[in-house]
N, C-alpha and C. Protein backbone atom coordinates (compact mmCIF):
# COMPACT_ATOMS: atom_id res chain seq x y z
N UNK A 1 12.25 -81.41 -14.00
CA UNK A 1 10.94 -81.11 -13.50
C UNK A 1 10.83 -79.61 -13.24
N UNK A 2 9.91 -79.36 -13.93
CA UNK A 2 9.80 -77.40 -13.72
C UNK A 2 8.51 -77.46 -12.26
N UNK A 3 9.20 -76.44 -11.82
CA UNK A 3 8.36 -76.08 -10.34
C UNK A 3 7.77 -74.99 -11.07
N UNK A 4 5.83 -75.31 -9.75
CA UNK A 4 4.93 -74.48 -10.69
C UNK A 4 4.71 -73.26 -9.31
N UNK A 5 4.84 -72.15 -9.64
CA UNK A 5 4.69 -71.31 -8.82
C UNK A 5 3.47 -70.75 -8.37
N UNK A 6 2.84 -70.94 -7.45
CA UNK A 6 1.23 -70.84 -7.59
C UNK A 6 1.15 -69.71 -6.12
N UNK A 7 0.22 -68.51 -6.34
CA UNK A 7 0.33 -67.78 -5.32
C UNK A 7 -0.68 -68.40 -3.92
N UNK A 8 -0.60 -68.31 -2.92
CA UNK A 8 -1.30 -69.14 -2.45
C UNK A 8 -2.90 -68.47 -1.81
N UNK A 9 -3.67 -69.03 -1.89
CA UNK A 9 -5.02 -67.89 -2.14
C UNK A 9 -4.96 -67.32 -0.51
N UNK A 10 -5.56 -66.14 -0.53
CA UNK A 10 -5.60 -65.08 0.56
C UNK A 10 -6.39 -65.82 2.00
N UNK A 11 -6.32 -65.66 2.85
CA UNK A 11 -7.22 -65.83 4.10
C UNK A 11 -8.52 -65.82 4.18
N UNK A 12 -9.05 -66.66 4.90
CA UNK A 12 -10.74 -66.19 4.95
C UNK A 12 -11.06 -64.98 5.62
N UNK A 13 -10.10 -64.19 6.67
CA UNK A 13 -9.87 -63.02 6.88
C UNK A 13 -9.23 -62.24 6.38
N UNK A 14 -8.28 -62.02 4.68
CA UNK A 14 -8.13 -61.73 4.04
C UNK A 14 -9.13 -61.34 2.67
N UNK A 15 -9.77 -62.27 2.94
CA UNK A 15 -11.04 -62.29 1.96
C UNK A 15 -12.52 -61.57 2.44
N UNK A 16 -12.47 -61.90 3.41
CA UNK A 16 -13.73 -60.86 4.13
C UNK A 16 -13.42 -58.99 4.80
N UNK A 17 -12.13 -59.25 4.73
CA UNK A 17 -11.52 -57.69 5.12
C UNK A 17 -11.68 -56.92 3.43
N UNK A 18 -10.84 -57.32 2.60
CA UNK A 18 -10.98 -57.27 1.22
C UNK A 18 -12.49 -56.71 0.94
N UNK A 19 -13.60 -57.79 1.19
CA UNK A 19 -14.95 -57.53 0.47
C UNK A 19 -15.25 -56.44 1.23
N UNK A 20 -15.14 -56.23 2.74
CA UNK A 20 -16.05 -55.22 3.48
C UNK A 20 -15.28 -53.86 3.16
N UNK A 21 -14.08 -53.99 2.98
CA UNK A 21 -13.21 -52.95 2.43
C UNK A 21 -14.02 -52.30 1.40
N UNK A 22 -14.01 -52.98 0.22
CA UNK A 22 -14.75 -52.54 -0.74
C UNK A 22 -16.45 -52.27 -1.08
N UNK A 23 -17.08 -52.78 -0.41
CA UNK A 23 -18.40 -52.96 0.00
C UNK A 23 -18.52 -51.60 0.61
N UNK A 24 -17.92 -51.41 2.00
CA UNK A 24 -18.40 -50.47 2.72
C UNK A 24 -17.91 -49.41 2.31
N UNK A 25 -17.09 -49.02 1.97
CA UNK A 25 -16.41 -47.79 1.50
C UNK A 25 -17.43 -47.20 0.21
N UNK A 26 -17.41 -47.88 -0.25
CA UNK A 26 -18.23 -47.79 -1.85
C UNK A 26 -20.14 -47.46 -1.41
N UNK A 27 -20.45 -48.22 -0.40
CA UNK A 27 -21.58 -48.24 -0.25
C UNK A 27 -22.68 -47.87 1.49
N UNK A 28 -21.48 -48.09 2.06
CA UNK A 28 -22.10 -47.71 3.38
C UNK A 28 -21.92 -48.87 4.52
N UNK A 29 -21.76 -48.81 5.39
CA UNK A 29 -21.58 -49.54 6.49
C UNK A 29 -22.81 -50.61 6.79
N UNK A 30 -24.05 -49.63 7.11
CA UNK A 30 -25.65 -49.89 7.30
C UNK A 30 -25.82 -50.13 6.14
N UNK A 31 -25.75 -50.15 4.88
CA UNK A 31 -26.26 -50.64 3.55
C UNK A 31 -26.19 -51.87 3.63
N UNK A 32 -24.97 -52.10 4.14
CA UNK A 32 -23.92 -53.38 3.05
C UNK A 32 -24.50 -54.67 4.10
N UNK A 33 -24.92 -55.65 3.61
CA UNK A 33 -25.44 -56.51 4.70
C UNK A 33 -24.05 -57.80 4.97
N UNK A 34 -24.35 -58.47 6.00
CA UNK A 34 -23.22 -59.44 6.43
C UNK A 34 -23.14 -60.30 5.29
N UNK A 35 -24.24 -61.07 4.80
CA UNK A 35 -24.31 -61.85 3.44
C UNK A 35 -23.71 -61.41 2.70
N UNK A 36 -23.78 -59.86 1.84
CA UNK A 36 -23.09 -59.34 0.76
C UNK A 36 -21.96 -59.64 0.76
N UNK A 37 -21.31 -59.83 2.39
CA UNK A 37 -19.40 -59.18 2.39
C UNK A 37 -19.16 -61.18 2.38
N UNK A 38 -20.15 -61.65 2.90
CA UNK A 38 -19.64 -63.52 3.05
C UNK A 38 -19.99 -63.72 1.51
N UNK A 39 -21.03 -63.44 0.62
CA UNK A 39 -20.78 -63.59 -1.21
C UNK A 39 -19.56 -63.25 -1.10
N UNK A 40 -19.42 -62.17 -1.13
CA UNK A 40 -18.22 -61.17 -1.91
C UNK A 40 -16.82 -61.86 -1.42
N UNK A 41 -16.83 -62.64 -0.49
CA UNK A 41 -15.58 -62.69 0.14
C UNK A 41 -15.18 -64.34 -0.39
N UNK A 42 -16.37 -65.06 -0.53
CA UNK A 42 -16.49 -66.69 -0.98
C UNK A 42 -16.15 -67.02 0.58
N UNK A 43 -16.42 -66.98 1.59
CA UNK A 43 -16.36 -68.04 3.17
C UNK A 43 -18.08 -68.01 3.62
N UNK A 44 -17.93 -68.79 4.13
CA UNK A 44 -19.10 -69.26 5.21
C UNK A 44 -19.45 -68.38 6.37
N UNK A 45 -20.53 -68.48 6.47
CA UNK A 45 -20.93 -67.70 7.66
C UNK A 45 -19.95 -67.35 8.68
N UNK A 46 -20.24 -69.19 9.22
CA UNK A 46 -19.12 -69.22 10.02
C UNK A 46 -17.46 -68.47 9.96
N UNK A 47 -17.19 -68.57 8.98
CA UNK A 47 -15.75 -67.73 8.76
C UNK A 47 -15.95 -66.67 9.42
N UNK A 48 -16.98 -65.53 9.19
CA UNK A 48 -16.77 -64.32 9.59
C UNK A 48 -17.13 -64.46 10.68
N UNK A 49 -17.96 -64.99 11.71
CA UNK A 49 -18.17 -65.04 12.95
C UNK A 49 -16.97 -65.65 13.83
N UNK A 50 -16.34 -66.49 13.43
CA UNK A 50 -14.77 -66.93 14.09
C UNK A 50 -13.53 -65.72 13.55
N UNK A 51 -14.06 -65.67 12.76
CA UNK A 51 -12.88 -64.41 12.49
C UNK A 51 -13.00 -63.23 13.35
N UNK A 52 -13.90 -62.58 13.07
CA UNK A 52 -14.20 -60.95 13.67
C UNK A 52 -15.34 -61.04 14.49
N UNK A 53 -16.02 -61.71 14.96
CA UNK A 53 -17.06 -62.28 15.84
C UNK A 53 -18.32 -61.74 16.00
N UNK A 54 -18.52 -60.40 15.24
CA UNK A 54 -19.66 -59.47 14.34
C UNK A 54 -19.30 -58.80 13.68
N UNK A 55 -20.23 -58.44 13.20
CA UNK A 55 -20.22 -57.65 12.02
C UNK A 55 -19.80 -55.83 12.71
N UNK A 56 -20.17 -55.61 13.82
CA UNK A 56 -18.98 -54.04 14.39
C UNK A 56 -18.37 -54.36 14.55
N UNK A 57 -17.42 -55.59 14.63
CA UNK A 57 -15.91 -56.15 14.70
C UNK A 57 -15.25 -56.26 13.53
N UNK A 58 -16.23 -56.10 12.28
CA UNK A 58 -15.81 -56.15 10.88
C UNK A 58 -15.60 -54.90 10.48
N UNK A 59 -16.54 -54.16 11.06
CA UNK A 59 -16.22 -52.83 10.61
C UNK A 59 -14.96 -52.17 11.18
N UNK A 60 -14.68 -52.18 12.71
CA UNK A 60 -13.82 -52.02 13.20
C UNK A 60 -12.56 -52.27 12.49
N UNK A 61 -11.99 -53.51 11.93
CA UNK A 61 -11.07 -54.13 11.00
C UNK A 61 -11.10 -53.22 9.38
N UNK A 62 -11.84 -52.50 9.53
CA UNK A 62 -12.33 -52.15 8.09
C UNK A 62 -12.10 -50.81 8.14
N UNK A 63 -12.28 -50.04 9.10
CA UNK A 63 -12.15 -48.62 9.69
C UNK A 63 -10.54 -48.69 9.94
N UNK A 64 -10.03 -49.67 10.64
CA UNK A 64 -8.39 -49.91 10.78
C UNK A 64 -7.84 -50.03 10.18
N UNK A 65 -8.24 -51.04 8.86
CA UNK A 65 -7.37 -50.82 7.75
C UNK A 65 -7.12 -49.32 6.94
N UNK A 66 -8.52 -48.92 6.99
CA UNK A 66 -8.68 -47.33 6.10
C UNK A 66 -7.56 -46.59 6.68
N UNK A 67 -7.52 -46.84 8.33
CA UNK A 67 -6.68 -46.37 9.26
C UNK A 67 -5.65 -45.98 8.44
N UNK A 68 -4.98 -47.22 9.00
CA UNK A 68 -3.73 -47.54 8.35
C UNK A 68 -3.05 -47.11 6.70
N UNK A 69 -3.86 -47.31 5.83
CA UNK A 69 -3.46 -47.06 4.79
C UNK A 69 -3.69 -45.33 4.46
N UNK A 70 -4.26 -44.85 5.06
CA UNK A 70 -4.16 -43.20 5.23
C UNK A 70 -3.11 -42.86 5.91
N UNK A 71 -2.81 -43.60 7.06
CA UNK A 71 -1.33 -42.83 7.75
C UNK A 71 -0.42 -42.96 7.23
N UNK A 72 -0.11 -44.29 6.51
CA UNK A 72 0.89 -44.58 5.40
C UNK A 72 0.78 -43.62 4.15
N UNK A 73 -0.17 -42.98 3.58
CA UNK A 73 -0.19 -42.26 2.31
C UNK A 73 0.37 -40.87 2.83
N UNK A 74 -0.21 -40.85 3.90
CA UNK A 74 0.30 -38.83 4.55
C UNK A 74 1.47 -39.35 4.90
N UNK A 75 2.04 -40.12 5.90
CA UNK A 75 3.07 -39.75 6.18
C UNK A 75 3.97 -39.91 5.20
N UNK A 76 3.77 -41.09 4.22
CA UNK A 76 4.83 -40.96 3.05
C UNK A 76 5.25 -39.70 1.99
N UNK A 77 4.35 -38.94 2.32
CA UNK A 77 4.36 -37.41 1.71
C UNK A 77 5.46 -36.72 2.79
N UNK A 78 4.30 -36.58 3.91
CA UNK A 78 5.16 -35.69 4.72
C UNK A 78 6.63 -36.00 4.99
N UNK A 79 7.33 -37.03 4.99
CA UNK A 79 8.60 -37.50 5.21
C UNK A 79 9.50 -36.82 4.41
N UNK A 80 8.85 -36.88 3.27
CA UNK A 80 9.75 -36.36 2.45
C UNK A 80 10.02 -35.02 2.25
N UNK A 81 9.48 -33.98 2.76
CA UNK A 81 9.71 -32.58 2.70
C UNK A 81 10.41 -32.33 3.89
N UNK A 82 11.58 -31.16 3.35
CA UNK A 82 12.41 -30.73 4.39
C UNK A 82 12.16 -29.88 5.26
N UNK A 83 10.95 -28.93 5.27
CA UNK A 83 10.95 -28.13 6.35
C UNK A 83 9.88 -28.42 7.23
N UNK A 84 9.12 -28.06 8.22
CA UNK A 84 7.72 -28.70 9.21
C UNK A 84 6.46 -27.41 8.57
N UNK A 85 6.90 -26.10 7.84
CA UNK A 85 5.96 -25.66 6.84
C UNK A 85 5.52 -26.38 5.79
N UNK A 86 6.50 -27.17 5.16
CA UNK A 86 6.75 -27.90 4.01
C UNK A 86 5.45 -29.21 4.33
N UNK A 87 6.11 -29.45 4.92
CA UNK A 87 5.23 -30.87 5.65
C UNK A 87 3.96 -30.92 6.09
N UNK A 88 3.57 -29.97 6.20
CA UNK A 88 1.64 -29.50 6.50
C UNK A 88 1.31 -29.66 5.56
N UNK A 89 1.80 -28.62 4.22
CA UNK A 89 1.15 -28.14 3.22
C UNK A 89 1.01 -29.82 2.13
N UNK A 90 1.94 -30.65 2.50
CA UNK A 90 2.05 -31.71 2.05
C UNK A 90 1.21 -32.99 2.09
N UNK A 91 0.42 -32.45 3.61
CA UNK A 91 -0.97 -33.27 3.89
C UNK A 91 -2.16 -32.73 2.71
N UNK A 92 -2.07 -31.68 2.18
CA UNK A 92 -3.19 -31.30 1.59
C UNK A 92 -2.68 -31.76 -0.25
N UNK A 93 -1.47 -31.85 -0.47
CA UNK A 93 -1.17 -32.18 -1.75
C UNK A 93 -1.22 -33.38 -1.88
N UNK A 94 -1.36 -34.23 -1.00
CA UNK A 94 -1.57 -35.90 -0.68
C UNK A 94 -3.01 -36.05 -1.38
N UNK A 95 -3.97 -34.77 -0.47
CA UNK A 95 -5.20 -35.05 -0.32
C UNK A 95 -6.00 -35.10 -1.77
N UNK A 96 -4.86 -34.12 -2.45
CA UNK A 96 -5.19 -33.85 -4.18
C UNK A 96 -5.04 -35.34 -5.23
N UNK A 97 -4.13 -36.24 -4.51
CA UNK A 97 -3.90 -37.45 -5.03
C UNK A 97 -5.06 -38.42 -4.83
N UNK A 98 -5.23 -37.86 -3.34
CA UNK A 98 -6.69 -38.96 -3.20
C UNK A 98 -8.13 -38.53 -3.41
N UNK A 99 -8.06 -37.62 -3.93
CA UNK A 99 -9.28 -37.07 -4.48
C UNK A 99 -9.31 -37.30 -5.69
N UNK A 100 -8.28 -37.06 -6.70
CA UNK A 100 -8.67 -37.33 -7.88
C UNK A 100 -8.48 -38.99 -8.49
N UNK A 101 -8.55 -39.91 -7.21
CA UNK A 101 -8.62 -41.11 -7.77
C UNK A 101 -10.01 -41.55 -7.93
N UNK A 102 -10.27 -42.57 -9.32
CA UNK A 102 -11.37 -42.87 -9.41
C UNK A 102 -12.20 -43.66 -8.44
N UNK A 103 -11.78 -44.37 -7.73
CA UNK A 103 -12.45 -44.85 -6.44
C UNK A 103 -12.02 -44.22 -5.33
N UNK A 104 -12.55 -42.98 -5.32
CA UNK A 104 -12.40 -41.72 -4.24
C UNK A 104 -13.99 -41.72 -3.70
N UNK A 105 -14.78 -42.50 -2.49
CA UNK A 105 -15.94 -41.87 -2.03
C UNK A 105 -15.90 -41.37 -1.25
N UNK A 106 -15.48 -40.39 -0.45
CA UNK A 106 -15.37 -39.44 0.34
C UNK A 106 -14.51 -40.31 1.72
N UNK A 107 -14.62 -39.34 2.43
CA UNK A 107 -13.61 -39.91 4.09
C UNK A 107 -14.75 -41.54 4.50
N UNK A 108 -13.54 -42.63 4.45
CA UNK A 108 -14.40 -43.48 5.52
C UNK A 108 -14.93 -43.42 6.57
N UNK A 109 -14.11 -42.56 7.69
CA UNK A 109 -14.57 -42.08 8.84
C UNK A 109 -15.70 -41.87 8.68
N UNK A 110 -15.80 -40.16 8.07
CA UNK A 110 -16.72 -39.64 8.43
C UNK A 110 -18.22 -40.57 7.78
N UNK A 111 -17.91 -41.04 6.69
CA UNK A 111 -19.74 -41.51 6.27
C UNK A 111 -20.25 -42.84 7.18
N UNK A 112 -18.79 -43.79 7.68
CA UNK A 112 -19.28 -44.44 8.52
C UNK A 112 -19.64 -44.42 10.15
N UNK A 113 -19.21 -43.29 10.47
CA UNK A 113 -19.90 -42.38 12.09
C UNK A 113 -21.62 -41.99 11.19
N UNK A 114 -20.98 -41.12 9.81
CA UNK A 114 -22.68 -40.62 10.15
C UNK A 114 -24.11 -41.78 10.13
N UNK A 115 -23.30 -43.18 9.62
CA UNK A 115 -24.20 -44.21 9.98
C UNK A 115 -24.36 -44.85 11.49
N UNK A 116 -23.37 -44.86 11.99
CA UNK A 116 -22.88 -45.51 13.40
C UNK A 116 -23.99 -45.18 14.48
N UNK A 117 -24.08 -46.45 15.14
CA UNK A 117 -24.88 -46.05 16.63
C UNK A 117 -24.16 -45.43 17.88
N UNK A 118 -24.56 -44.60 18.64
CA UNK A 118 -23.47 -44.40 19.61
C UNK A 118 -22.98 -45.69 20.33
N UNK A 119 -21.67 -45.39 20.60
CA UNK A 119 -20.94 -46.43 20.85
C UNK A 119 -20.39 -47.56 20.47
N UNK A 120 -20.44 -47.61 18.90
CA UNK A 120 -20.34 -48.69 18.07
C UNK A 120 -18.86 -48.44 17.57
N UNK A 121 -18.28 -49.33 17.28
CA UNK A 121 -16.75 -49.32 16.78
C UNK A 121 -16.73 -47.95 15.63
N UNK A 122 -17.47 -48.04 14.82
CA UNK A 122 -17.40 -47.01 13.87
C UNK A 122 -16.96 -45.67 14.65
N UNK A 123 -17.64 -45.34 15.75
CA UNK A 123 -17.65 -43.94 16.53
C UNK A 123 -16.15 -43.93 17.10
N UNK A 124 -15.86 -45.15 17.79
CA UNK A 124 -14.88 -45.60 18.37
C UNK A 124 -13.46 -45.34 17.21
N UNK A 125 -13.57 -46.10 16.28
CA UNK A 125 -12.36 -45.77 15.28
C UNK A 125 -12.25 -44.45 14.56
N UNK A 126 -13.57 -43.44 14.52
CA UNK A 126 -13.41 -42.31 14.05
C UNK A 126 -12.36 -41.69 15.01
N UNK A 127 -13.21 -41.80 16.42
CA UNK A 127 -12.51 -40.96 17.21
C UNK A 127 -10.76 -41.32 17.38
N UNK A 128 -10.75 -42.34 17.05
CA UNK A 128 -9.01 -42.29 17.06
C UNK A 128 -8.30 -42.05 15.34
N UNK A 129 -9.07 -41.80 14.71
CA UNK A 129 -8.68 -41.34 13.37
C UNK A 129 -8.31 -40.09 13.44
N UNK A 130 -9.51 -39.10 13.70
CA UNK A 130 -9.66 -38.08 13.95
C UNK A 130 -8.41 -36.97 14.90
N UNK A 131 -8.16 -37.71 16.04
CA UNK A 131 -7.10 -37.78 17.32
C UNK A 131 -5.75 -37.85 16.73
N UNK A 132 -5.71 -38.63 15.60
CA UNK A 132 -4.47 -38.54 14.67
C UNK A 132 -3.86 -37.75 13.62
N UNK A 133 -5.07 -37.33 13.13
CA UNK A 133 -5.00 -36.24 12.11
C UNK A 133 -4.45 -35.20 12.99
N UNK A 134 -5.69 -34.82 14.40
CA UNK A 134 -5.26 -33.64 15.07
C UNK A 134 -4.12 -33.73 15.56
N UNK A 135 -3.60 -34.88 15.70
CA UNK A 135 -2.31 -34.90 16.77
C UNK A 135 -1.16 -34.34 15.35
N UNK A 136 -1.24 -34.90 14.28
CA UNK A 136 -0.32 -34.73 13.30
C UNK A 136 -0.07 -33.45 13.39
N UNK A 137 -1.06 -33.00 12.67
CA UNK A 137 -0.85 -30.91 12.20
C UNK A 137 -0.47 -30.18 13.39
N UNK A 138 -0.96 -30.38 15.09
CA UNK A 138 -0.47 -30.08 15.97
C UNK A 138 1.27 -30.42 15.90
N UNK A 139 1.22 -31.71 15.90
CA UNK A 139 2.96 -31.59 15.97
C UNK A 139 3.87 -30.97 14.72
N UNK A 140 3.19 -30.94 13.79
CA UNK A 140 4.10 -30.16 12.54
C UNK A 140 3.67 -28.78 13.16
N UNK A 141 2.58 -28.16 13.11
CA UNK A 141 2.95 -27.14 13.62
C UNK A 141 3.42 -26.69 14.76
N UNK A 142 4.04 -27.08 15.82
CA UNK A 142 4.77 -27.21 16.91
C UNK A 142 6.22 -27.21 16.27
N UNK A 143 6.40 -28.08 15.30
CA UNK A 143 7.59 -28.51 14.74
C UNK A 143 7.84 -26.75 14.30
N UNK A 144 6.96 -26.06 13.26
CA UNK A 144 7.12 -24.61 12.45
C UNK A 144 7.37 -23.78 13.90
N UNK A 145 7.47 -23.81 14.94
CA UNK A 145 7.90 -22.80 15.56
C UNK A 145 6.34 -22.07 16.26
N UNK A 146 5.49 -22.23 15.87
CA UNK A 146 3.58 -21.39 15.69
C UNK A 146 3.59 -21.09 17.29
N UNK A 147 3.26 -20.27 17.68
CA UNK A 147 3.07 -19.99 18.74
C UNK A 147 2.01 -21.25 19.54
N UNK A 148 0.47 -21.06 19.22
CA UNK A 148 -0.59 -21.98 19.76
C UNK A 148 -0.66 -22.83 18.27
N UNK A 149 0.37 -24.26 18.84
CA UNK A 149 0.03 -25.34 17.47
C UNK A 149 -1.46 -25.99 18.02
N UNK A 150 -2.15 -25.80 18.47
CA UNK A 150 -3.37 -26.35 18.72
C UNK A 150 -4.49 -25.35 18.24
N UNK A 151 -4.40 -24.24 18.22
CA UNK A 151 -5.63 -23.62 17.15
C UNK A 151 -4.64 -23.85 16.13
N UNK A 152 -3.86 -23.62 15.24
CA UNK A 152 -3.43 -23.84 14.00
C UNK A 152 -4.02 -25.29 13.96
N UNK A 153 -3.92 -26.60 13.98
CA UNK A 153 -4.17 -27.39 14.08
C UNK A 153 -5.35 -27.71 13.82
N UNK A 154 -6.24 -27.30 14.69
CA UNK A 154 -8.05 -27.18 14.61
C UNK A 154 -8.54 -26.56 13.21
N UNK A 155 -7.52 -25.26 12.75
CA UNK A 155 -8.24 -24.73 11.50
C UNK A 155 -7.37 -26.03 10.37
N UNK A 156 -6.58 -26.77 10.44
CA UNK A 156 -6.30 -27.39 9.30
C UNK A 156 -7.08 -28.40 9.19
N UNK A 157 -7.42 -28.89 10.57
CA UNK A 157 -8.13 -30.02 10.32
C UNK A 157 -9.74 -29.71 9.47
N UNK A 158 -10.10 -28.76 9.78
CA UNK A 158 -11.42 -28.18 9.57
C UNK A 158 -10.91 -27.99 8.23
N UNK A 159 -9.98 -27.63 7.71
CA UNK A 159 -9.99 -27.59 6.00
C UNK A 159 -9.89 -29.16 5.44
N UNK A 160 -9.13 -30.11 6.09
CA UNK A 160 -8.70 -31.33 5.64
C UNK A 160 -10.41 -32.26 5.93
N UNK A 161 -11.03 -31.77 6.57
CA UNK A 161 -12.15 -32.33 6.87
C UNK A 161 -13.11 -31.82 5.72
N UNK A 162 -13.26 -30.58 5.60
CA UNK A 162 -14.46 -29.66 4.65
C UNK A 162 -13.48 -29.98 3.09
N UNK A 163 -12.30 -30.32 2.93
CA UNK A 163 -11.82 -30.54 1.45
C UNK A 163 -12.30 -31.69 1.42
N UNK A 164 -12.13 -32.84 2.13
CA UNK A 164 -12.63 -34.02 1.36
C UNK A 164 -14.01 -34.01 1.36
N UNK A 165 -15.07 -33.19 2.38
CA UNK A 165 -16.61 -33.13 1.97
C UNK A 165 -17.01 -33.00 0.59
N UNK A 166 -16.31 -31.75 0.31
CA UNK A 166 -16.64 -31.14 -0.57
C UNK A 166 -16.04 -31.76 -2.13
N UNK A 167 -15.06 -32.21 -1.94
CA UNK A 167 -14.24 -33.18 -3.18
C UNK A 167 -15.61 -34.66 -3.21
N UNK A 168 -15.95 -34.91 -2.40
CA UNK A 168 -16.90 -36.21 -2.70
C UNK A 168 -18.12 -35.84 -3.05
N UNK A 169 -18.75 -34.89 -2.66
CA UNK A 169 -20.14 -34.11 -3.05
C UNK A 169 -20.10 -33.59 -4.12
N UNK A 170 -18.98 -32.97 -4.30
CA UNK A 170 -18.92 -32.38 -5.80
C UNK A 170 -17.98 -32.39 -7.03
N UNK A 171 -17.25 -33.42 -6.37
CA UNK A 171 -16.86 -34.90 -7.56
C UNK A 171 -15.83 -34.02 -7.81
N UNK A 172 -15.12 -32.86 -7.65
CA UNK A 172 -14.07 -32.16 -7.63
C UNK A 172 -13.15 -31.78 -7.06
N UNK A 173 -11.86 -33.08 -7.21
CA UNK A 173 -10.75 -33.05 -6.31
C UNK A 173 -9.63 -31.38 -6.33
N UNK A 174 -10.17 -30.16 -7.39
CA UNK A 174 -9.17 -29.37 -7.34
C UNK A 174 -9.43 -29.05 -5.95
N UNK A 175 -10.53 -28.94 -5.02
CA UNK A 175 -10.85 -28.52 -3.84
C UNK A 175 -9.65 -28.84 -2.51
N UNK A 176 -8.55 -30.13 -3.05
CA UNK A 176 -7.96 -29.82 -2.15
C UNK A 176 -6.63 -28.86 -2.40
N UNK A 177 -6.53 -28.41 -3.76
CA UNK A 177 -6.13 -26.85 -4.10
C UNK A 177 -6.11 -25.99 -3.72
N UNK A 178 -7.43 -25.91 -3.40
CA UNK A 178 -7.79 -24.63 -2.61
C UNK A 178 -7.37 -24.74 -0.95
N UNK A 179 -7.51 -25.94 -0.56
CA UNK A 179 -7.54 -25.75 0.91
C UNK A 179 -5.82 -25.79 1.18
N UNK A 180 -5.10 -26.27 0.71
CA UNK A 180 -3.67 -26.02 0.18
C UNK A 180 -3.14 -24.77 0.34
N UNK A 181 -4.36 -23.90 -0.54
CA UNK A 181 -3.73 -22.58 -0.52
C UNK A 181 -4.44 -21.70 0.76
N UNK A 182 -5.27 -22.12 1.33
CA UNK A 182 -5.84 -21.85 2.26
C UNK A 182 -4.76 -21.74 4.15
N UNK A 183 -4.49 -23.17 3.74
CA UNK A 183 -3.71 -23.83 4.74
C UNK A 183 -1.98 -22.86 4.74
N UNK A 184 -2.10 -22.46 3.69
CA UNK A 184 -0.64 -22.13 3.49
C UNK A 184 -0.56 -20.37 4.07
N UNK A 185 -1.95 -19.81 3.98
CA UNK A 185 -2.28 -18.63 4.65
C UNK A 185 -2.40 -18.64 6.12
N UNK A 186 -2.77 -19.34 6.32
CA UNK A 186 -3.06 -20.18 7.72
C UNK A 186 -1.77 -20.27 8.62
N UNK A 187 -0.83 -21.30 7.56
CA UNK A 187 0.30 -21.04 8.58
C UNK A 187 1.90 -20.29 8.67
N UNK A 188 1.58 -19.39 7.29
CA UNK A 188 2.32 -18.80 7.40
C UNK A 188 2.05 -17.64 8.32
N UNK A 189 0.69 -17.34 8.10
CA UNK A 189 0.25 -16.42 9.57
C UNK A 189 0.70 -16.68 10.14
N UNK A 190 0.73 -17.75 11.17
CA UNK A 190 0.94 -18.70 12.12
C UNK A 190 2.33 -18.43 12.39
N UNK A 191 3.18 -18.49 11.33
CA UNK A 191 4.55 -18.79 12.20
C UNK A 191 5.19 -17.17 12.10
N UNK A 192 4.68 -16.11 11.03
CA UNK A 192 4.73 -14.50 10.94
C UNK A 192 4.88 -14.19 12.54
N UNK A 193 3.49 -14.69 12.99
CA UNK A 193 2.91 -14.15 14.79
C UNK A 193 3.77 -14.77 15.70
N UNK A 194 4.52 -15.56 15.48
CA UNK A 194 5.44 -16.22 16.29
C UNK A 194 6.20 -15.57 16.91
């Protein structure tokens, strides 16, 4: 008797994280209606209301995942370089990978705050996105020796923020090239003044 190996189909919260994943990213938070992501996902109403219990609870899950799979892409870069100069400049050569992928629409964060109501999970998960990025480049540059790793920090983020604007607006990932080489002026200043 041959055994049939059958994968076993995904979650109804596997399936609705999945659709809003792709839905919202692609299209907008406020665009994308609850129906679209319950089509897209094949569950019942009900599913998503026992699952995530609204739809800013979906987003929330949706903003967390983006979370997540961004801290995993940077830090898997940064790990691997040996010095804490090395390792900055490595956030922005990441950024060149995710820019020039074809389903690149700009930062989730940011397009789903600029839809967000105050106080809505969207605002809520930016701000701890955001808090992470800054906390990162602060501690690598802390790590380089920099005198104030907190303005170094502020100007990388402001490049890592204005490279992916500008890579989604103008459909041209060399931009995080530039901020690369930008960043690399930045902190070699940075650790020169030390």
């Amino acid at each position: 008797m041959s055994e049939v190996n059958s994968v076993p189909r995904p979650s109804a919260r596997e399936r609705l994280l999945a659709a809003a994943n792709r839905l919202f990213y692609e299209e907008g938070i406020q665009t994308v209606g609850i129906d679209r992501v319950i089509e897209q996902a094949g569950v019942a109403k009900a599913s998503l209301y026992k699952t995530f219990g609204s739809k800013d609870e979906l987003i929330r899950a949706y903003l967390d995942l983006q979370h997540t799979s961004t801290v995993e892409r940077i830090m898997g870069g940064v790990e691997a370089q040996a010095t804490a100069r090395d390792r900055i400049l490595n956030v922005f050569t990441t950024l060149g990978t995710v820019f020039s992928s074809p389903d690149f629409h700009g930062c989730a964060f940011i397009k789903a705050t600029a839809e967000a109501l105050p106080g809505s999970a969207a605002q809520q998960e930016n701000a701890r996105y955001r808090a992470w990025v800054r906390g990162l480049f602060t501690d690598l540059a802390r790590d380089a020796g920099v005198a104030n790793p907190a303005s170094l920090a502020r100007q990388l983020h402001m490049l890592f923020d204005g490279s992916g604007l500008g890579a989604d607006v103008e459909r041209d990932p060399s931009l995080a090239d530039e901020a690369r080489a930008a960043a690399e002026v930045l902190v070699d200043t940075a650790i020169a003044q030390s």
